[in-house]
N, C-alpha and C. Protein backbone atom coordinates (compact mmCIF):
# COMPACT_ATOMS: atom_id res chain seq x y z
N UNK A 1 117.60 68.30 8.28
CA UNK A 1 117.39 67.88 9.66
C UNK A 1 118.75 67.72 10.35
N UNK A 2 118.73 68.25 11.40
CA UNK A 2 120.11 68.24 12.16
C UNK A 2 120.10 67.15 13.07
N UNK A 3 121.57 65.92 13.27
CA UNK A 3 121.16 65.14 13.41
C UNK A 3 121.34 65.17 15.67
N UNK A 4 120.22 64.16 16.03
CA UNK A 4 120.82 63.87 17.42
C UNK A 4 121.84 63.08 17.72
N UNK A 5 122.96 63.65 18.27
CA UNK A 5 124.30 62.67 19.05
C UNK A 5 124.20 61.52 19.90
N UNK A 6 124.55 60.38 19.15
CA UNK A 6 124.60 59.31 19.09
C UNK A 6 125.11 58.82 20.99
N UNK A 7 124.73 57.38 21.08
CA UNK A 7 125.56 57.01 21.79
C UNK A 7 126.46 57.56 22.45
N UNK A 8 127.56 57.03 21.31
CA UNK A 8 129.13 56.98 21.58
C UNK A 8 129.77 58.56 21.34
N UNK A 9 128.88 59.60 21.28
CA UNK A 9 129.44 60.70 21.48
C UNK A 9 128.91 61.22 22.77
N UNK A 10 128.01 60.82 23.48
CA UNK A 10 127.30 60.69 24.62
C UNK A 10 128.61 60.45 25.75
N UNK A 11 128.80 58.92 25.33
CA UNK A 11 129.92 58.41 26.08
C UNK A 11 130.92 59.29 26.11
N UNK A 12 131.62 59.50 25.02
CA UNK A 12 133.08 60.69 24.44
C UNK A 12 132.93 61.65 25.69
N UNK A 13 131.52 62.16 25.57
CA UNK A 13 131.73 63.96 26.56
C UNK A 13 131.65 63.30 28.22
N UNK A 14 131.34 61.99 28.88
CA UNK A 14 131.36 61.36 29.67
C UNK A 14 132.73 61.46 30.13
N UNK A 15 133.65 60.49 29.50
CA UNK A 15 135.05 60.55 29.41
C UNK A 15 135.77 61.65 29.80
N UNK A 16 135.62 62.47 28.81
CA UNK A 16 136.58 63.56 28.40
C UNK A 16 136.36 63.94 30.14
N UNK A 17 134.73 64.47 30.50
CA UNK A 17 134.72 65.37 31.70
C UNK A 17 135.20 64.35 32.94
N UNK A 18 135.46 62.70 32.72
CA UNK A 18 135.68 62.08 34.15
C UNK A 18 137.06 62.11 34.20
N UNK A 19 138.16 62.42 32.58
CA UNK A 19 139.27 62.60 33.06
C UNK A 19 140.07 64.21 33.50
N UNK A 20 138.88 64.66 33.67
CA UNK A 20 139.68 65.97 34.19
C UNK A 20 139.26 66.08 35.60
N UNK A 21 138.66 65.04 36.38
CA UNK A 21 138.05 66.00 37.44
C UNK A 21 138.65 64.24 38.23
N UNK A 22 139.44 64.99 39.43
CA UNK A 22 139.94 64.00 40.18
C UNK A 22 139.23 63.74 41.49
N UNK A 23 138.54 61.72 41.82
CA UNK A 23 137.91 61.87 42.67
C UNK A 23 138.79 62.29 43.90
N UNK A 24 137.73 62.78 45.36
CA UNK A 24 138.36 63.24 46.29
C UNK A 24 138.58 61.79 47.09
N UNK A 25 139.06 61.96 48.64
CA UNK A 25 140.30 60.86 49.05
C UNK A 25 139.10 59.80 49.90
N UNK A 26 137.95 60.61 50.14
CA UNK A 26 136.56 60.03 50.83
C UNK A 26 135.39 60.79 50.63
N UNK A 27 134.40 59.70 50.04
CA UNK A 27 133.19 60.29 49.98
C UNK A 27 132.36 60.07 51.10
N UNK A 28 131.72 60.79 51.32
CA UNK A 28 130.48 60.72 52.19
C UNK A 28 128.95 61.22 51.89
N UNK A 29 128.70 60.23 51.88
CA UNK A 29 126.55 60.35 51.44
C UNK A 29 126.28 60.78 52.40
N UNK A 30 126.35 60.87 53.48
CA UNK A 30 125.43 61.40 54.54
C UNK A 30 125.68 63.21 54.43
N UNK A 31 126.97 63.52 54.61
CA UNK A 31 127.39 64.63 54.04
C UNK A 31 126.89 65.79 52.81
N UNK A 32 127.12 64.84 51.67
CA UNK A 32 126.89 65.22 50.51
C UNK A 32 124.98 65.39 50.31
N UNK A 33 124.27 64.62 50.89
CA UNK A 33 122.65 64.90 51.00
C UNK A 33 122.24 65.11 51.84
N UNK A 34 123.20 65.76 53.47
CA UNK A 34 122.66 66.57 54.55
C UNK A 34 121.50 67.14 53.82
N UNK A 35 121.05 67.40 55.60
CA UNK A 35 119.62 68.01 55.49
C UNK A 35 120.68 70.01 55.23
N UNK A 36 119.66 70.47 54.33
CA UNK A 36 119.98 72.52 54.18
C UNK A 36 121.15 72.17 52.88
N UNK A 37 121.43 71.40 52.17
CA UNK A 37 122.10 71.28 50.72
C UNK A 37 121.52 71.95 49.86
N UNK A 38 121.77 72.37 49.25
CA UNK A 38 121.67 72.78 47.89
C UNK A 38 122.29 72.58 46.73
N UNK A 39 121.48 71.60 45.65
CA UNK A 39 122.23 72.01 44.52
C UNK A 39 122.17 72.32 43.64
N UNK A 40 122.99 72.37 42.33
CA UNK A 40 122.56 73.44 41.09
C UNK A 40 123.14 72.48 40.33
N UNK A 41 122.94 72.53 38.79
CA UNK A 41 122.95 70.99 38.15
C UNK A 41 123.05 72.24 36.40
N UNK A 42 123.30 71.66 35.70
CA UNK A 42 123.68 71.84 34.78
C UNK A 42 123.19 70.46 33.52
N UNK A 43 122.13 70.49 32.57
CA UNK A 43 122.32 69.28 32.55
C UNK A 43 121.45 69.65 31.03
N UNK A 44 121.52 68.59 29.96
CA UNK A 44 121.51 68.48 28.23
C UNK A 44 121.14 67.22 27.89
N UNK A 45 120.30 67.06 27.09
CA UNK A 45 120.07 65.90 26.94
C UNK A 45 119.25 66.10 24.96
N UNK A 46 118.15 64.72 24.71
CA UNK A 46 117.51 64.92 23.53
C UNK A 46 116.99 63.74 23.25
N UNK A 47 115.67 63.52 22.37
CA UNK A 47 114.72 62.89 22.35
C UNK A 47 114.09 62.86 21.13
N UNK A 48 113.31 61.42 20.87
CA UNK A 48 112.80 61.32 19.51
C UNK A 48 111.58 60.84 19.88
N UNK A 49 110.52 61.04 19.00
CA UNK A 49 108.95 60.55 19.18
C UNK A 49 108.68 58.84 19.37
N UNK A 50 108.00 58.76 20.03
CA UNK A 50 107.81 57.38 20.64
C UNK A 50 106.37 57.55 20.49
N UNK A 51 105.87 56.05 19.19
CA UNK A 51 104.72 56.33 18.84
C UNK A 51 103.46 55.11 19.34
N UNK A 52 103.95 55.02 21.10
CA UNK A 52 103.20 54.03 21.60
C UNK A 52 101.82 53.92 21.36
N UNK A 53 101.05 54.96 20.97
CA UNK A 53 99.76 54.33 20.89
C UNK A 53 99.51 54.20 19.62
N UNK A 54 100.53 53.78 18.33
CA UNK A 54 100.22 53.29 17.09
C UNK A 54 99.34 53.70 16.45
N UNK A 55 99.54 55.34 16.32
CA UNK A 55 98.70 56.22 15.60
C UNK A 55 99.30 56.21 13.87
N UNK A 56 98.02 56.31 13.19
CA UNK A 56 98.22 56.02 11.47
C UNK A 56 99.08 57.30 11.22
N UNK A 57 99.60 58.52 11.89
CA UNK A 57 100.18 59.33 11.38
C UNK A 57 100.52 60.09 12.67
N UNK A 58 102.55 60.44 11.95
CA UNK A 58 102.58 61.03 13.42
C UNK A 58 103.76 61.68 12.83
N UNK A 59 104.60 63.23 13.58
CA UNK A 59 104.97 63.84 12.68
C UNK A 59 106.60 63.38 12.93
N UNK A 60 107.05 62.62 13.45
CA UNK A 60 108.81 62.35 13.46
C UNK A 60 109.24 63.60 14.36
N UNK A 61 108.72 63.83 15.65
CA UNK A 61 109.52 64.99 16.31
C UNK A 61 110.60 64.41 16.67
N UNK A 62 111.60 65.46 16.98
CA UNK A 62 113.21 65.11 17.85
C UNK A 62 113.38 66.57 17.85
N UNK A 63 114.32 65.95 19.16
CA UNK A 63 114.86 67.39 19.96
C UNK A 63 116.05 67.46 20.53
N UNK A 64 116.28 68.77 20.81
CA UNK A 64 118.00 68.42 22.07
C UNK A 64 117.30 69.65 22.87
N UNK A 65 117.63 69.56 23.96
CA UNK A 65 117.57 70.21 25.56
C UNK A 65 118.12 70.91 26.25
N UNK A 66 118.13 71.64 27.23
CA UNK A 66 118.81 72.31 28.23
C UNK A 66 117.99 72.49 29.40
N UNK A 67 118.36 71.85 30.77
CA UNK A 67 117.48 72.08 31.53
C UNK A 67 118.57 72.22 32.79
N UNK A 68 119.31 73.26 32.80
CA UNK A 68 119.27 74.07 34.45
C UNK A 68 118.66 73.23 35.71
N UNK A 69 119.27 73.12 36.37
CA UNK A 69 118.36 73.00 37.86
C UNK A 69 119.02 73.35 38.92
N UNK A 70 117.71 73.75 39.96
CA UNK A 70 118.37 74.30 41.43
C UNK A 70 117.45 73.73 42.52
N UNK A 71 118.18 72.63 43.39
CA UNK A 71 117.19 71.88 44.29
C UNK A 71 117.93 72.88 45.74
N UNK A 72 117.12 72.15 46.56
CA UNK A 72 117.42 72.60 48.04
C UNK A 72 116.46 71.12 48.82
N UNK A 73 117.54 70.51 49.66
CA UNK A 73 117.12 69.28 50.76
C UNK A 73 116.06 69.55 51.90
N UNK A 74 115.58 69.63 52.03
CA UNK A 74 114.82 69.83 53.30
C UNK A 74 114.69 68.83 54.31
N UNK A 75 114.73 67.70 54.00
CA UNK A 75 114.60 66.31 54.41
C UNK A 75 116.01 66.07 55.14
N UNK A 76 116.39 65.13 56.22
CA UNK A 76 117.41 64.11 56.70
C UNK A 76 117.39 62.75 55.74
N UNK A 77 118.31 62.30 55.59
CA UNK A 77 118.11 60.92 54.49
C UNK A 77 118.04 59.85 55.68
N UNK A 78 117.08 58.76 54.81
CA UNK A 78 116.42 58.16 55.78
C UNK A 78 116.66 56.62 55.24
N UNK A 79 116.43 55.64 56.23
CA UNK A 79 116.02 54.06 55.56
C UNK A 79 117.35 53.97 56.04
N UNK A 80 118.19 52.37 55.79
CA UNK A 80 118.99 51.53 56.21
C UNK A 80 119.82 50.88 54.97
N UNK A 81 121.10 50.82 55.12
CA UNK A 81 121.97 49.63 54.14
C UNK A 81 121.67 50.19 52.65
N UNK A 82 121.43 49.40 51.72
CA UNK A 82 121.05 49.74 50.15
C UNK A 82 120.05 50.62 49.80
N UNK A 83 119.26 50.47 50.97
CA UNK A 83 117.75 51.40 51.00
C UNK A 83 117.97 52.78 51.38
N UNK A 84 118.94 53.26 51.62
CA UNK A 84 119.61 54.28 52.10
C UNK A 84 119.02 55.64 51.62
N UNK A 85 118.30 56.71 51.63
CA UNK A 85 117.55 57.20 50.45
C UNK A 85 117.90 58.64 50.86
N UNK A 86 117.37 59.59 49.83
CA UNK A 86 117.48 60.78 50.75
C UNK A 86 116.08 61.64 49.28
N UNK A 87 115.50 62.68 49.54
CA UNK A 87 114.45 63.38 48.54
C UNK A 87 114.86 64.45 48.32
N UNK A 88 114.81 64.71 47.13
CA UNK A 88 115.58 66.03 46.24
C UNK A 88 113.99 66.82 45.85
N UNK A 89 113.59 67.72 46.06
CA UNK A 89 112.44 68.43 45.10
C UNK A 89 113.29 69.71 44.80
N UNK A 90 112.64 70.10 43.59
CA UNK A 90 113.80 71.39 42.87
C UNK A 90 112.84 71.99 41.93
N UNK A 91 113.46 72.81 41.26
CA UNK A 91 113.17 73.74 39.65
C UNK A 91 113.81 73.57 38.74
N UNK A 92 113.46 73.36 37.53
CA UNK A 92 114.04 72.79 36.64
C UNK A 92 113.74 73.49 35.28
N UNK A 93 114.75 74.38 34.86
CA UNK A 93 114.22 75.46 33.61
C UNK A 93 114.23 74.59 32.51
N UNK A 94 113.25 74.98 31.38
CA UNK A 94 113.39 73.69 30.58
C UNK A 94 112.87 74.75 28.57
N UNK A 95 114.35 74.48 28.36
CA UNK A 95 114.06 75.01 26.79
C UNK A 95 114.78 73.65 25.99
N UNK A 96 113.21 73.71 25.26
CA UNK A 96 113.46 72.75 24.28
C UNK A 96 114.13 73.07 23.07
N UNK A 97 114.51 72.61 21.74
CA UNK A 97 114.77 73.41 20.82
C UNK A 97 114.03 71.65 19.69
N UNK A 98 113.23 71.96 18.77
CA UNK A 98 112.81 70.94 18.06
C UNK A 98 113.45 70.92 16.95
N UNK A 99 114.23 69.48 16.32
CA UNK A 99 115.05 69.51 15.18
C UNK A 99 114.21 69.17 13.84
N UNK A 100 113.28 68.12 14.12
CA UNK A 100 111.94 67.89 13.47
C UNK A 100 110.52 67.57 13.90
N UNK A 101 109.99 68.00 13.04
CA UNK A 101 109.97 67.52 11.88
C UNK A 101 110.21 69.52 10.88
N UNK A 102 110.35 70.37 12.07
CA UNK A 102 110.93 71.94 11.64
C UNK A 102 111.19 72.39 12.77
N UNK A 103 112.14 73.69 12.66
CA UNK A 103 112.66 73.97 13.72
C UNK A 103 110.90 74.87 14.85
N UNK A 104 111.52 74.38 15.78
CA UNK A 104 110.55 75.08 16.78
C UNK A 104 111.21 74.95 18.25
N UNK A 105 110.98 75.88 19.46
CA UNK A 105 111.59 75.86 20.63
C UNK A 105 110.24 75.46 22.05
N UNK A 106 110.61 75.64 22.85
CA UNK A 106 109.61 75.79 24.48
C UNK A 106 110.20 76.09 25.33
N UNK A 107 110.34 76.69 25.92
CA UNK A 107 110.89 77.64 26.42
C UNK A 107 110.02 77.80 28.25
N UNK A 108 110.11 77.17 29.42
CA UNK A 108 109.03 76.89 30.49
C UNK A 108 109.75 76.92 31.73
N UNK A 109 109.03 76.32 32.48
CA UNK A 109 109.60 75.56 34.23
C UNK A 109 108.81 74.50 34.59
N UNK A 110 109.96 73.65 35.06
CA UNK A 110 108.80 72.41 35.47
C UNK A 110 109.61 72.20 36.80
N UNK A 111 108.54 71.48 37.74
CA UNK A 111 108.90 71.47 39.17
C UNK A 111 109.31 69.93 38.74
N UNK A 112 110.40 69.41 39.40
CA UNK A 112 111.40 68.03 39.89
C UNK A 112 111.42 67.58 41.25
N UNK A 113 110.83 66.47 41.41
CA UNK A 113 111.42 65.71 42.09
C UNK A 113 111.94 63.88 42.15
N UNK A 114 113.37 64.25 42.46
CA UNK A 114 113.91 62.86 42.23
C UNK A 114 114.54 62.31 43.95
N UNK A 115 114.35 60.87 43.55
CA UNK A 115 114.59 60.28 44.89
C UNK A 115 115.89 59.51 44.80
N UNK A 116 116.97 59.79 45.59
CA UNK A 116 118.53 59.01 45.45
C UNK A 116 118.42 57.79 46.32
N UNK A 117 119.00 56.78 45.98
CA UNK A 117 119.36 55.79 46.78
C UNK A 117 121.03 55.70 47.01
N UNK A 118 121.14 56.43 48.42
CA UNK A 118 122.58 56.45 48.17
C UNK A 118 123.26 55.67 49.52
N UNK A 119 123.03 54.57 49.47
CA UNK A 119 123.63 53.85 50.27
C UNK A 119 124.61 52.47 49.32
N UNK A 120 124.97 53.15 48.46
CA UNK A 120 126.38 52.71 47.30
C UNK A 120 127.24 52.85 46.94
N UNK A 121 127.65 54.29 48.04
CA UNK A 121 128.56 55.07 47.88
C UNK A 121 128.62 55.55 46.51
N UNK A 122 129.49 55.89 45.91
CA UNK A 122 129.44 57.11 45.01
C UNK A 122 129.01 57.14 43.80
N UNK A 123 128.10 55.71 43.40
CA UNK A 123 127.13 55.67 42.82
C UNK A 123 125.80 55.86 42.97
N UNK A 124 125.06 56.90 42.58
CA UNK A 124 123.58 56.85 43.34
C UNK A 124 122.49 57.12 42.49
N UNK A 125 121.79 55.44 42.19
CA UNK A 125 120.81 55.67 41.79
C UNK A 125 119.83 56.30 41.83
N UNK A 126 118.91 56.86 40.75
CA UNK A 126 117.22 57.76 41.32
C UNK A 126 116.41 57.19 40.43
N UNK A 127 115.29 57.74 40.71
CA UNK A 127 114.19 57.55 40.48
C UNK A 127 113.62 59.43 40.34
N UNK A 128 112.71 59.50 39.22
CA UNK A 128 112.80 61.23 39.11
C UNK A 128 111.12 61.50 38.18
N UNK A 129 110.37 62.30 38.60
CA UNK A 129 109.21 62.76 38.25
C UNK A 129 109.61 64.42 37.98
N UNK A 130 108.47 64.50 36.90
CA UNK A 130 108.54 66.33 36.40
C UNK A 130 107.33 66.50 35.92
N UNK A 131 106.77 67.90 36.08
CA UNK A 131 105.66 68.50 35.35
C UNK A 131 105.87 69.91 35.59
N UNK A 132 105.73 70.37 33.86
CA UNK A 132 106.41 71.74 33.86
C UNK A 132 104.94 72.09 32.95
N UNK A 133 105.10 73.66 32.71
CA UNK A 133 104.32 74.16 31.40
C UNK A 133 105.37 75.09 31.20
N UNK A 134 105.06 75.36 29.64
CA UNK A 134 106.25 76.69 28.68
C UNK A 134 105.11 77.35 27.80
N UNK A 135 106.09 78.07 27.00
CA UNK A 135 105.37 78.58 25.47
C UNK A 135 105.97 78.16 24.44
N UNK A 136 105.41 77.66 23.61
CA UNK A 136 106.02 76.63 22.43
C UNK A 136 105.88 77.41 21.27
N UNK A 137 106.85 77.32 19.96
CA UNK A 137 106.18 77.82 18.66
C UNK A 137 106.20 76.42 17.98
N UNK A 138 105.92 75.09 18.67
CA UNK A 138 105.49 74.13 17.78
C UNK A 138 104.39 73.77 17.21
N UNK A 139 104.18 73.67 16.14
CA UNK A 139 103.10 73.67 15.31
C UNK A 139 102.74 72.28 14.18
N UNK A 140 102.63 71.60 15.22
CA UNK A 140 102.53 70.42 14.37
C UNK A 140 100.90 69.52 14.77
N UNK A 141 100.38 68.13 14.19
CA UNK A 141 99.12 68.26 13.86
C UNK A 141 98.61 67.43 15.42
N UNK A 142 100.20 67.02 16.35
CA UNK A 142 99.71 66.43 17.50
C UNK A 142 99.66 67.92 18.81
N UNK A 143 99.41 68.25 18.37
CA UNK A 143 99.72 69.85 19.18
C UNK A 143 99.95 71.42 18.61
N UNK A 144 99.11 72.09 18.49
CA UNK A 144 98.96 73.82 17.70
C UNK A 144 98.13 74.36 18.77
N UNK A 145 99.69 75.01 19.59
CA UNK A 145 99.11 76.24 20.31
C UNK A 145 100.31 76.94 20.91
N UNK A 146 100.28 78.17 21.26
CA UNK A 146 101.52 78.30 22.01
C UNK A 146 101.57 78.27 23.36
N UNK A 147 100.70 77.52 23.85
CA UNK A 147 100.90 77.07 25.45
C UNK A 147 101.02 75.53 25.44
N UNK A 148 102.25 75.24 25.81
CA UNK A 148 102.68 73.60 26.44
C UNK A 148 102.57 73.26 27.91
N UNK A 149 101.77 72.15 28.09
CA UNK A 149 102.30 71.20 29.34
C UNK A 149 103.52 70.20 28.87
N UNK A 150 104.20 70.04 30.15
CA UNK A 150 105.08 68.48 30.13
C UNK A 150 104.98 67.67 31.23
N UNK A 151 104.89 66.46 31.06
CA UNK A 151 105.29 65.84 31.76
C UNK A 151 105.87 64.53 31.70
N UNK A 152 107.33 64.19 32.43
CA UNK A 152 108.36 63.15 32.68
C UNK A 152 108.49 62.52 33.96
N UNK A 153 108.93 61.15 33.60
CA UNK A 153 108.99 60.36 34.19
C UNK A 153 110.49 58.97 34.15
N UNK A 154 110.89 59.11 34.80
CA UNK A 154 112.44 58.46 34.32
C UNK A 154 113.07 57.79 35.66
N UNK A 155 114.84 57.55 35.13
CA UNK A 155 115.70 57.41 36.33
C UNK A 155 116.64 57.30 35.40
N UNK A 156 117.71 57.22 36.21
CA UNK A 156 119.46 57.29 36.04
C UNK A 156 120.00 57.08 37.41
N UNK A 157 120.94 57.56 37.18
CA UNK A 157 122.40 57.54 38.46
C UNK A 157 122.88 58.62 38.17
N UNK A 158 123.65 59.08 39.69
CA UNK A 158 125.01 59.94 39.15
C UNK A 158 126.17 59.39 39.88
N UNK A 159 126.95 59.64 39.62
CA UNK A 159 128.35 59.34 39.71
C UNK A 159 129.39 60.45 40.70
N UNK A 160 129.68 60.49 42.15
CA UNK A 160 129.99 61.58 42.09
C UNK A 160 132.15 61.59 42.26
N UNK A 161 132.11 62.31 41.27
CA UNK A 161 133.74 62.52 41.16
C UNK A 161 134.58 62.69 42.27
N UNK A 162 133.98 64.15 42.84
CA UNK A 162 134.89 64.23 44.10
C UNK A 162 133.30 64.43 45.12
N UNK A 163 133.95 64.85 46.47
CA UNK A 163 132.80 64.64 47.38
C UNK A 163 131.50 65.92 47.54
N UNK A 164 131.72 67.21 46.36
CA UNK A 164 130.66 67.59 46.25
C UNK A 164 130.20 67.93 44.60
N UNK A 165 131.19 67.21 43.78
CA UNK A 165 130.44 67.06 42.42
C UNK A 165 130.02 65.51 41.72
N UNK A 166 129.17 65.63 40.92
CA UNK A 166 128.63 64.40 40.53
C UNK A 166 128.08 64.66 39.09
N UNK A 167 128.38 63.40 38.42
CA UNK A 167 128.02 63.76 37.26
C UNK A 167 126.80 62.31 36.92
N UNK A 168 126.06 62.24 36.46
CA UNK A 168 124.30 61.98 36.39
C UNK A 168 124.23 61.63 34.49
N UNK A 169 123.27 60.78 34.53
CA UNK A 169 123.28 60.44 32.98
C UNK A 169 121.51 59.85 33.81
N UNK A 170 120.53 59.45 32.60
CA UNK A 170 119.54 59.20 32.79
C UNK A 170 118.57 59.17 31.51
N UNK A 171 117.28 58.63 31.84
CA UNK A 171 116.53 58.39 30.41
C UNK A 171 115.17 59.02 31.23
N UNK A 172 114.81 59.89 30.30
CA UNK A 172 113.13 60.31 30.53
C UNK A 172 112.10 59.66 29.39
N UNK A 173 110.78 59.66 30.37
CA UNK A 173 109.70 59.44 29.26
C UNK A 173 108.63 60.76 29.13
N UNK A 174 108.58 61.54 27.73
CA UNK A 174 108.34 62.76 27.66
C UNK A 174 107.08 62.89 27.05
N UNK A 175 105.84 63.31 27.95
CA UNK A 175 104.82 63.12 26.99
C UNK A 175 104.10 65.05 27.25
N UNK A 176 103.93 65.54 26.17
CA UNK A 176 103.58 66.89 25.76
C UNK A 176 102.18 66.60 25.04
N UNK A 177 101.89 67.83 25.50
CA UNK A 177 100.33 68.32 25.29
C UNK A 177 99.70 69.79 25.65
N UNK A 178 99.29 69.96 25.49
CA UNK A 178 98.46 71.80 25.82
C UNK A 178 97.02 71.78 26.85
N UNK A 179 96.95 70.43 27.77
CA UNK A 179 96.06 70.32 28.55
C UNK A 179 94.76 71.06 28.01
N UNK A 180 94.50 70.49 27.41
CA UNK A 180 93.35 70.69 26.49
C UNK A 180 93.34 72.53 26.55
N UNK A 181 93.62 73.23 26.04
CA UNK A 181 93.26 74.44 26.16
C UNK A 181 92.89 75.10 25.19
N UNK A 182 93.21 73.60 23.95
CA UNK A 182 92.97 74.64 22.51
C UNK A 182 93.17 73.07 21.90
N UNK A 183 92.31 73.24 20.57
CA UNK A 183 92.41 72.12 19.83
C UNK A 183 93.38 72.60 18.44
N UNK A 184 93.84 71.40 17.73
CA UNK A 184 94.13 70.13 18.13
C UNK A 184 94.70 69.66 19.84
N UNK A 185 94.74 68.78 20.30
CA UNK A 185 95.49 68.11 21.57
C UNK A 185 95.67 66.73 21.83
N UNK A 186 96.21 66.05 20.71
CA UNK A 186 96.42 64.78 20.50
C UNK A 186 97.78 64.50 21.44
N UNK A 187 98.66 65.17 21.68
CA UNK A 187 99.84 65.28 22.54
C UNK A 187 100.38 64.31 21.57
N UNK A 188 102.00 64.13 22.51
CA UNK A 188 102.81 62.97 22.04
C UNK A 188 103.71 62.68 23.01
N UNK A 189 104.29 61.33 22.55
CA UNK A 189 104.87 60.92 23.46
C UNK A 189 106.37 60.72 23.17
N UNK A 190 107.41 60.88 23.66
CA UNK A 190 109.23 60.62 23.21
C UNK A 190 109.98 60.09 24.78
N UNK A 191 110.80 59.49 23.70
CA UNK A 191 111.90 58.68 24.84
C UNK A 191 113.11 59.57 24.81
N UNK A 192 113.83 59.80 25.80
CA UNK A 192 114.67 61.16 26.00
C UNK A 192 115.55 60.91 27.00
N UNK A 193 117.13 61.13 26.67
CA UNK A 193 118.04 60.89 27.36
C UNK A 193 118.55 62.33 27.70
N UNK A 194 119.42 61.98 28.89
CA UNK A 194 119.95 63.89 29.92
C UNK A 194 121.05 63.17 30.65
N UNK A 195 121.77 64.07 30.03
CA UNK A 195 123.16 63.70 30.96
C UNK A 195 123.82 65.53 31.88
N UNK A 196 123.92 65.46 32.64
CA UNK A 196 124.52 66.42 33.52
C UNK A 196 126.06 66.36 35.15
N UNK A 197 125.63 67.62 34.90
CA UNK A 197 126.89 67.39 36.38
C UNK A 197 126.07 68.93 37.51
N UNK A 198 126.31 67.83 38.50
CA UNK A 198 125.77 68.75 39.52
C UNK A 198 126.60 69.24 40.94
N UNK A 199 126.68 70.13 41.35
CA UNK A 199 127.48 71.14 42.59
C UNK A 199 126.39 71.00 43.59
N UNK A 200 127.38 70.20 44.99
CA UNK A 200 126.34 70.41 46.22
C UNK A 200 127.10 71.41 46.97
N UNK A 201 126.52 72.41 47.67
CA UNK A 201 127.11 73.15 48.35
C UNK A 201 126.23 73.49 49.84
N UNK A 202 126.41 74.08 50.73
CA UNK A 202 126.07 74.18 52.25
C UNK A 202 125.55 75.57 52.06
């Protein structure tokens, strides 16, 4: 079993990328989440089975991630002071790769949308929803089929370095299943961290 990166190597690749990238001399939120933005995100993360409904048997999944994304603003950011907000909806490519309980991948798209609160300046919290479907070769006894649903539910922050990059860390809650299309469909559920850096551009 190959293992998932800890913490403090989490932190390490945090570091390393905040000391190369120098913030710029002024940020601006209103700017940076104009309405006609676009951005593209780059972002990795990984997850272990979370066995909330205290089932007598369950198979130890874990995973690591890659999930791409490309939003576009449509919205003006709206609200006052801390409440300051602005709405991101996007695409979000999403290949899994499973470390256990054997190797297996998913390979999909799931539609994103996350909501910023960016009246904190260059910290900006979210709040973030997803539901994707893929094709899976996982074969285990909470799920055997090769069609997957997902769906997540989370938040984080990002951080932005200079005034059109930002770098984002966050925790998802990941629950998979095959929307009944084929039995077994017991699904499951995992707790799942994603850290990325994202490019706004005009």
């Amino acid at each position: 079993m190959r293992p998932i990166p800890n913490p403090r190597e989490w932190g390490l690749a945090v570091l390393m990328v905040l000391s190369l990238v120098r913030p710029g001399a002024a940020y601006d939120p209103e700017g940076a989440f104009a309405k006609g933005t676009t951005i593209f995100g780059l972002q990795a993360g990984g997850g272990v089975h979370n066995n909330i409904e205290e089932e007598a048997f369950v198979s130890d999944i874990s995973f690591v991630n890659f999930t791409p994304r490309v939003s576009h603003l449509f919205f003006l950011p709206f609200g006052s002071g801390l409440l300051r907000s602005a709405f991101e909806p996007g695409l979000e490519g999403w290949f899994q790769y499973y470390v256990s309980p054997k190797s297996a991948t998913a390979e999909g798209l799931k539609v994103a949308l996350r909501y910023h609160f960016i009246g904190l300046g260059r910290f900006v919290p979210y709040l973030e929803v997803l539901a994707g479907a893929a094709g899976t070769s996982l074969k285990v006894p909470e799920i055997d089929s090769v069609f997957t649903s997902v769906l997540e539910g989370g938040g984080g922050a990002s951080y932005f370095v200079t005034d059109t990059v930002a770098l984002s860390f966050g925790y998802r809650f990941q629950h998979i299943s095959n929307g009944n299309t084929s039995a077994p469909n017991r699904g499951f559920n995992s707790d799942s961290g994603v850290f990325g850096v994202s490019y706004f551009f005009k």
